[in-house]
Protein backbone atom coordinates (compact mmCIF):
# COMPACT_ATOMS: atom_id res chain seq x y z
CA UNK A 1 -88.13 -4.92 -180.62
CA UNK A 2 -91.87 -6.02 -181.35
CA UNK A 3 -93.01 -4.09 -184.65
CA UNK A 4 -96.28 -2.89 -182.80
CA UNK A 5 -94.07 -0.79 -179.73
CA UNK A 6 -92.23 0.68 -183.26
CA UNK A 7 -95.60 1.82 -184.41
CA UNK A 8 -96.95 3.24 -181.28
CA UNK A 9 -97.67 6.91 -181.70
CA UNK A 10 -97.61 10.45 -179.48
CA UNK A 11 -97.56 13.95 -179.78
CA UNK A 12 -94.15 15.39 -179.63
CA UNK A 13 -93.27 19.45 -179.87
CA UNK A 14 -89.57 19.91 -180.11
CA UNK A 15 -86.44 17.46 -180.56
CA UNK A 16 -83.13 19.39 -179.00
CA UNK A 17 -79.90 17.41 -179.69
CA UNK A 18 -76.08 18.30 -178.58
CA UNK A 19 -77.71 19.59 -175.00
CA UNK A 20 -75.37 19.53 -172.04
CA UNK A 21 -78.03 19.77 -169.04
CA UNK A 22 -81.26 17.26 -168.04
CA UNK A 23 -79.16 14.58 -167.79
CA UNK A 24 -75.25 13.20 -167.87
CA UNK A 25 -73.22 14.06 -170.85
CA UNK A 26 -74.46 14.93 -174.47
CA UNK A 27 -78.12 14.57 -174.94
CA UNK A 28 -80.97 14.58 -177.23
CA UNK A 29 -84.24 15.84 -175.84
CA UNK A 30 -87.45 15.05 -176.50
CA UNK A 31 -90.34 17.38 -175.84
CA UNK A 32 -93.56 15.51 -175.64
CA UNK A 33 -96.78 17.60 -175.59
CA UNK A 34 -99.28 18.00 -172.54
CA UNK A 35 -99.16 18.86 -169.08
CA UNK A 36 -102.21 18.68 -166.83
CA UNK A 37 -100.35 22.02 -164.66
CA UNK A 38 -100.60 25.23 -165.38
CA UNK A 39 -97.53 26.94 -163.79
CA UNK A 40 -97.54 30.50 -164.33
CA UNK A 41 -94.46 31.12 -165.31
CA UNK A 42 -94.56 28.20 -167.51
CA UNK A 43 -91.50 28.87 -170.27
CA UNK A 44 -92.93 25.64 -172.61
CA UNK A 45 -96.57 26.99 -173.20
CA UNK A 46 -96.90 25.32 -176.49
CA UNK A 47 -96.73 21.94 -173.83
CA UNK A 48 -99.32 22.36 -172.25
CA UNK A 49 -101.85 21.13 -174.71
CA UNK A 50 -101.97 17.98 -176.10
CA UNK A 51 -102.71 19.21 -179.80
CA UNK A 52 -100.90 20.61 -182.12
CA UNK A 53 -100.75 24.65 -181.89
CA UNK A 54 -100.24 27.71 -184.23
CA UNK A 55 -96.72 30.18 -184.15
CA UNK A 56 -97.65 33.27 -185.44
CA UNK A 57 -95.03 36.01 -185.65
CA UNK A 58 -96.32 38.87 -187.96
CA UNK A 59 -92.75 40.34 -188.02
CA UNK A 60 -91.81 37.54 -190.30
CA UNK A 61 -94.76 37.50 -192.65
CA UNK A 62 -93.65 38.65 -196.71
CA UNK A 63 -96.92 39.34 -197.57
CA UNK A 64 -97.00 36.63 -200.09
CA UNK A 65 -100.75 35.99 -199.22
CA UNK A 66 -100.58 31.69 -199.62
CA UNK A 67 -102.18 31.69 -196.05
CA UNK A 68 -105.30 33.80 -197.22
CA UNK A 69 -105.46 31.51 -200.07
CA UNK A 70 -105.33 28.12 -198.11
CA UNK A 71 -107.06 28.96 -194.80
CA UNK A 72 -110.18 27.03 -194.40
CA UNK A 73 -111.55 28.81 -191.60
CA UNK A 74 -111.40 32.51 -192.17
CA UNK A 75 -108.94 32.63 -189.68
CA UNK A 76 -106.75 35.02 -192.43
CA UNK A 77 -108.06 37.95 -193.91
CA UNK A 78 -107.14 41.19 -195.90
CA UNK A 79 -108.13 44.74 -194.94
CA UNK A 80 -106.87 48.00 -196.74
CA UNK A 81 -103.86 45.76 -197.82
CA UNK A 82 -103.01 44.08 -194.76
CA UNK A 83 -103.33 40.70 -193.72
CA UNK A 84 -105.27 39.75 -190.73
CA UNK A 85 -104.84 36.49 -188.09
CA UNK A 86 -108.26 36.20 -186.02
CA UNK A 87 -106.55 33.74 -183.76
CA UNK A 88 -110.54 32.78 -181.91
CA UNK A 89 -111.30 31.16 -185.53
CA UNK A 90 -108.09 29.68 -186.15
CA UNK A 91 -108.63 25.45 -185.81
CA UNK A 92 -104.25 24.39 -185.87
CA UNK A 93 -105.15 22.62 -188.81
CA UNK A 94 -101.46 23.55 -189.89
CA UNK A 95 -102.41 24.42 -193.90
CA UNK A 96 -101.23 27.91 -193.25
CA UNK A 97 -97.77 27.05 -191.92
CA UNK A 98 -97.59 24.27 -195.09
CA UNK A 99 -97.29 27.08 -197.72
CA UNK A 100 -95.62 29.80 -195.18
CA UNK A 101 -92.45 30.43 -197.05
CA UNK A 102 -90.73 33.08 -194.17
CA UNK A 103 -92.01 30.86 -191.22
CA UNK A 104 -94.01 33.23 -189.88
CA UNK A 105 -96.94 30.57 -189.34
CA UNK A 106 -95.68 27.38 -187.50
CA UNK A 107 -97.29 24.26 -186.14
CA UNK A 108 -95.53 23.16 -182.93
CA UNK A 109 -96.54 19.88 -182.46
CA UNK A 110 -96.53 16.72 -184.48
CA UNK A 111 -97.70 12.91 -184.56
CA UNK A 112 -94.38 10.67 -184.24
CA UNK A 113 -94.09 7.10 -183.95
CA UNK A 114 -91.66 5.79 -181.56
CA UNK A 115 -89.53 4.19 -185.10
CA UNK A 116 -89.41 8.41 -186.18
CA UNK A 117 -87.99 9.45 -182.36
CA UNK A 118 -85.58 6.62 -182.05
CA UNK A 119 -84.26 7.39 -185.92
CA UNK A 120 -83.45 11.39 -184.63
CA UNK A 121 -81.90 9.82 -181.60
CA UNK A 122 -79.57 7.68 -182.89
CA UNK A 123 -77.75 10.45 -185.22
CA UNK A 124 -75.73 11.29 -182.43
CA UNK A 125 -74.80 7.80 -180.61
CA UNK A 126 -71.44 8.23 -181.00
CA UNK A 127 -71.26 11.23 -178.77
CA UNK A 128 -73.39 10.28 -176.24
CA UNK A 129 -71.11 7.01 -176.01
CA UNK A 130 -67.99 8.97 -175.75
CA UNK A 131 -69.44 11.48 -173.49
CA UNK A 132 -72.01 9.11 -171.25
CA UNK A 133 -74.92 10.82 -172.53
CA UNK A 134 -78.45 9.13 -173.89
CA UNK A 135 -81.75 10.96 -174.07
CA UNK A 136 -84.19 12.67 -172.23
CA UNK A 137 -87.93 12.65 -172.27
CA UNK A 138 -89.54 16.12 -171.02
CA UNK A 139 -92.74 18.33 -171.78
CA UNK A 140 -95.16 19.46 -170.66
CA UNK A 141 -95.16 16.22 -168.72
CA UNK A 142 -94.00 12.95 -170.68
CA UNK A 143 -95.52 10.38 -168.26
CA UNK A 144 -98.94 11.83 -169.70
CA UNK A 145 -97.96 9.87 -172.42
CA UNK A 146 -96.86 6.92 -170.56
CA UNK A 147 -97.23 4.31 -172.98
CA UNK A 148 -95.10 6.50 -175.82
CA UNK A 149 -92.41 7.12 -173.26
CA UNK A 150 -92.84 3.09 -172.09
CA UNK A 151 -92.12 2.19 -175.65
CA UNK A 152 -89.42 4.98 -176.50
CA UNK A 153 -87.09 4.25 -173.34
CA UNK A 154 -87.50 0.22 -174.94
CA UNK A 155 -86.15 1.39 -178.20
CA UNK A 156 -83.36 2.93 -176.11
CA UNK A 157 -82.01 0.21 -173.77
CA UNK A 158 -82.31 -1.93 -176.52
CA UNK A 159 -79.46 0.61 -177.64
CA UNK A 160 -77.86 0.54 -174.77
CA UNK A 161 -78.84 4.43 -174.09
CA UNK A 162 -78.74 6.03 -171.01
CA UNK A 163 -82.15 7.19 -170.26
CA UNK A 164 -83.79 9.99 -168.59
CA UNK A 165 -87.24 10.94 -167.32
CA UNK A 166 -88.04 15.04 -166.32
CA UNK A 167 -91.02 14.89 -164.93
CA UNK A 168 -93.71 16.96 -162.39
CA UNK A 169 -94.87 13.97 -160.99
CA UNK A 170 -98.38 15.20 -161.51
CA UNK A 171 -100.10 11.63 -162.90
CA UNK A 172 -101.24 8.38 -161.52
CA UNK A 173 -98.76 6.17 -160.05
CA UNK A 174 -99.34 3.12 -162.79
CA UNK A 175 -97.62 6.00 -165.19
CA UNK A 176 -94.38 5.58 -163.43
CA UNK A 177 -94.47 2.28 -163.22
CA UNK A 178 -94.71 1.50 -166.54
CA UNK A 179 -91.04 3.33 -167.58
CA UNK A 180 -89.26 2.85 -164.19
CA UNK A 181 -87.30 -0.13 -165.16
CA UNK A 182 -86.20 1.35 -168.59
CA UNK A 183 -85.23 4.83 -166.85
CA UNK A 184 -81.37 5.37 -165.70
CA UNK A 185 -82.13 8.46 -163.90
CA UNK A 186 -85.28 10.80 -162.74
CA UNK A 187 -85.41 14.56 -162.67
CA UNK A 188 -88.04 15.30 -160.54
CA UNK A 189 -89.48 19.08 -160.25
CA UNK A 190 -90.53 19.91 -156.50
CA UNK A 191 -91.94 23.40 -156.43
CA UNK A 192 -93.12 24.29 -153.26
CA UNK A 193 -93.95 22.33 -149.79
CA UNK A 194 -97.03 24.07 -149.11
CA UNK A 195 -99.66 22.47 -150.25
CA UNK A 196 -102.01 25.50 -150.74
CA UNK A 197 -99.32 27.94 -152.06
CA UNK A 198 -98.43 25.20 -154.88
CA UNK A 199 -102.14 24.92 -156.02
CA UNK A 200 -102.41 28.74 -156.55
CA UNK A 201 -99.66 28.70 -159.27
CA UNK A 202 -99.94 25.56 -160.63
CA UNK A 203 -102.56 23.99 -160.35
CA UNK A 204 -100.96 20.76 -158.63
CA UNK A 205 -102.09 18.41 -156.34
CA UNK A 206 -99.25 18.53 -153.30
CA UNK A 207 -100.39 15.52 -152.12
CA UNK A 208 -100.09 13.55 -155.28
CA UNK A 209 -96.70 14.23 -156.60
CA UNK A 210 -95.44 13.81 -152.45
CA UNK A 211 -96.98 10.52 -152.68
CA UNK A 212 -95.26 9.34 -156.25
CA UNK A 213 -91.55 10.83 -154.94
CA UNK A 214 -91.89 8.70 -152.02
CA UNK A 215 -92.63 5.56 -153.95
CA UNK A 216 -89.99 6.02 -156.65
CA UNK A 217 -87.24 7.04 -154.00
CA UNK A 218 -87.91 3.73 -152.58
CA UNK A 219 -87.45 1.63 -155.69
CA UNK A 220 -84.63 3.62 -157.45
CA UNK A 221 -82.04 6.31 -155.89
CA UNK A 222 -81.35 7.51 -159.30
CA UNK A 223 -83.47 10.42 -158.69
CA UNK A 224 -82.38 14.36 -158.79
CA UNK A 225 -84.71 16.96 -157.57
CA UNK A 226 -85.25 20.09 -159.59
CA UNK A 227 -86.50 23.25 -158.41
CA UNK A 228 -87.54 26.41 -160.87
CA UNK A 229 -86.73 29.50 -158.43
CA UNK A 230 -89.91 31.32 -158.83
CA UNK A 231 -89.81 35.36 -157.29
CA UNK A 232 -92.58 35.51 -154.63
CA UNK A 233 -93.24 32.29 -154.82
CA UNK A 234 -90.62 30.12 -153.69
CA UNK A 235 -87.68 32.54 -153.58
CA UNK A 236 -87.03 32.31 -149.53
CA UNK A 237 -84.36 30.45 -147.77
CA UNK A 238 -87.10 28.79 -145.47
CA UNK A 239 -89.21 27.59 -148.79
CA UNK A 240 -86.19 26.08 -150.29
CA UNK A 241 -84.51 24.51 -147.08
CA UNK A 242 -88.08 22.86 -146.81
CA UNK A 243 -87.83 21.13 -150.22
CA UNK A 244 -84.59 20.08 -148.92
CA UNK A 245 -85.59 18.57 -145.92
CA UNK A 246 -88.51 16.65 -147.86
CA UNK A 247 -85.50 15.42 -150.30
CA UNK A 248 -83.15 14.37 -147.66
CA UNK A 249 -86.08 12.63 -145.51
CA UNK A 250 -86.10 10.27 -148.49
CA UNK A 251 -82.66 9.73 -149.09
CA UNK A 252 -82.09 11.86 -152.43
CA UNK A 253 -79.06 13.33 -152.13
CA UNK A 254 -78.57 15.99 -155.00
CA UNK A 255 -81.08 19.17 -155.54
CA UNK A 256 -80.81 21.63 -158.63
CA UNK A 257 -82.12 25.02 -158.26
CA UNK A 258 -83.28 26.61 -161.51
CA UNK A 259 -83.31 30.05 -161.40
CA UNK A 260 -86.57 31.97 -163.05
CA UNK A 261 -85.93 32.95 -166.44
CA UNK A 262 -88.72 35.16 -169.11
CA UNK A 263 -87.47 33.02 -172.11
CA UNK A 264 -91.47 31.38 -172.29
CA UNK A 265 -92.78 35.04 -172.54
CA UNK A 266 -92.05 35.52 -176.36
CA UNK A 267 -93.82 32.04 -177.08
CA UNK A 268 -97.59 33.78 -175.51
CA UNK A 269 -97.58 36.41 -177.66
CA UNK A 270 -96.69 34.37 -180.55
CA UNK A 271 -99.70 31.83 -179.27
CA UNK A 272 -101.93 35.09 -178.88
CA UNK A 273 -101.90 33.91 -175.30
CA UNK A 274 -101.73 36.01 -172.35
CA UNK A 275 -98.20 35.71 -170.22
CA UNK A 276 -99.75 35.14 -166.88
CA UNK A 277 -96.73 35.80 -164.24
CA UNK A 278 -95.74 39.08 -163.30
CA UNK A 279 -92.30 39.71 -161.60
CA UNK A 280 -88.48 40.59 -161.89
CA UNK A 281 -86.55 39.88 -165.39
CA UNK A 282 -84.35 37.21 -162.99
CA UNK A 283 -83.42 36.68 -159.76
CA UNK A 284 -80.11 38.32 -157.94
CA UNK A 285 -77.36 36.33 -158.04
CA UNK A 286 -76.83 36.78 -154.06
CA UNK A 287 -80.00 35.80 -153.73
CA UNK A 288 -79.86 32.66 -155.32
CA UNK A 289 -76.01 31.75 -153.40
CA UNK A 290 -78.81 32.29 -150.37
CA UNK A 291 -80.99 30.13 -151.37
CA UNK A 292 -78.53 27.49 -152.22
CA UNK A 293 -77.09 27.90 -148.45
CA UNK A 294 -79.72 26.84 -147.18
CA UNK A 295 -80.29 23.91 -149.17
CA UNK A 296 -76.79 22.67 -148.81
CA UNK A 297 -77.23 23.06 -145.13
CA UNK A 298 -79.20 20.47 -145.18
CA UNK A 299 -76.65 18.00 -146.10
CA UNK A 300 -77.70 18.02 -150.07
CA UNK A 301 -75.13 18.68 -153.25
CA UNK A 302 -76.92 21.74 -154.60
CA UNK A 303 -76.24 22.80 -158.10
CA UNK A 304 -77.76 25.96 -159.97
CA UNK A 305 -78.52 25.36 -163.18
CA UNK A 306 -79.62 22.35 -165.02
């Protein structure tokens, strides 16, 4: 592989290996940052932006003061004894979390080159050749770094990896294009049918992610469709028998329905963020053996779960 693709650089958030979902067999995952959506239930917040981001959890904090010490932007400060975070003037810059000895201050996010990924995926080769597995490239949305994911998925089949793709399908067309030969299978998130609805809570142009499902299921049929199970928002047998209509008008055969979890919710208040979705803890299981009825009436394999 050319020395330059090696050398070519993005921002990645989290590296999961030994996973047993996105994807056949045992996998590594790679978490690249930045999504242009917005969903509100979004359980990845720190993916959303394409810069690195501050953890603060003050339930870990020893008191040991480094932070106050190191903090170039007043961002830390002492008041009758206590130690203050004013997350408006914090920057990321990431000194804090250097000399944080409890982890209570964390950067999520970090410059990689494609040489650094490839080096953490490789650790675990042997199982993913005994099991069929390879790795996965997810977010936020990793075609909004299409040229780091072109160059990673090289490194890969150079390997011989299986490779995967999760993706929104929220970016230009030319994105896709640029990994679709080097990508063994596609996990595709469809949300919601109606156009308007979708917007709302995410953000997302209907149109455009229609339009790039279309053109990949006519150059590859390696393509699963994944659907988070939102309450109120997509949690009705009609909503989710229309996703599988859409899937089975273009030939895709298997849909995965991904019941709504709060696991994200934690990560906002550590962000200082606000958790913007407001509904049950989870979804009934009878509810959910409903909704996958009526997807699987429509002639698909429907799976819960990743």
């Amino acid at each position: 592989m050319e020395s330059r693709l090696l050398k070519e650089r993005g921002i990645v958030f989290d590296i999961q290996r030994f996973s047993v979902h996105d994807g056949p067999g045992i996998r590594t995952l790679v978490f690249l940052k930045g999504c242009s959506l917005r969903c509100q239930w979004c359980s990845n917040p720190e993916s959303q932006r394409f810069t690195p981001e501050l953890f603060y959890d003050p339930a870990r904090c020893i008191g040991c003061r480094r932070c106050l010490e190191v903090c170039p932007n007043n961002a830390v400060r002492e008041e009758d004894g206590r130690l203050l975070f004013e997350q408006k003037q914090c920057e990321n810059c990431g000194r804090c979390a250097e000399v944080c000895y409890a982890e209570a201050r964390v950067i999520k996010g970090r410059t990689m080159s494609v040489q650094d990924v490839v080096d953490e995926v490789i650790k675990d080769e042997p199982f993913y050749i005994d099991s069929g597995g390879g790795v996965t490239l997810s977010g936020g949305e990793p075609l909004d770094q299409s040229d780091f994911c072109q160059a990673i998925l090289t490194a890969c089949k150079e390997r011989h990896l299986h490779t995967a793709i999760e993706t929104a399908g929220h970016v230009a067309w030319k994105n896709f294009k640029k990994v679709l030969p080097l990508t063994d299978l596609f996990l595709f998130d469809i949300k919601h049918m109606d156009a308007e609805k979708l917007f709302i809570h995410t953000g997302a142009d209907a149109a455009l992610i229609r339009s790039n499902l279309e053109k990949l299921a006519g150059r590859t049929k390696s393509i699963i469709i994944r659907t988070p199970v939102i309450p109120g928002f997509n949690d009705s047998p009609e909503e989710i028998r229309a996703i599988a209509v859409f899937a089975k008008k273009l030939r895709i055969a298997d849909l995965h329905l991904l019941p709504y979890h709060r696991y994200g919710q934690g990560k906002y208040i550590l962000m200082g963020r606000h958790y913007p979705f407001r509904g049950p803890e989870k979804l009934a299981e009878d509810r959910v053996a409903r909704l996958k009825e009526a997807a699987a009436g429509e002639g698909l394999s429907v799976q819960v779960g990743g």
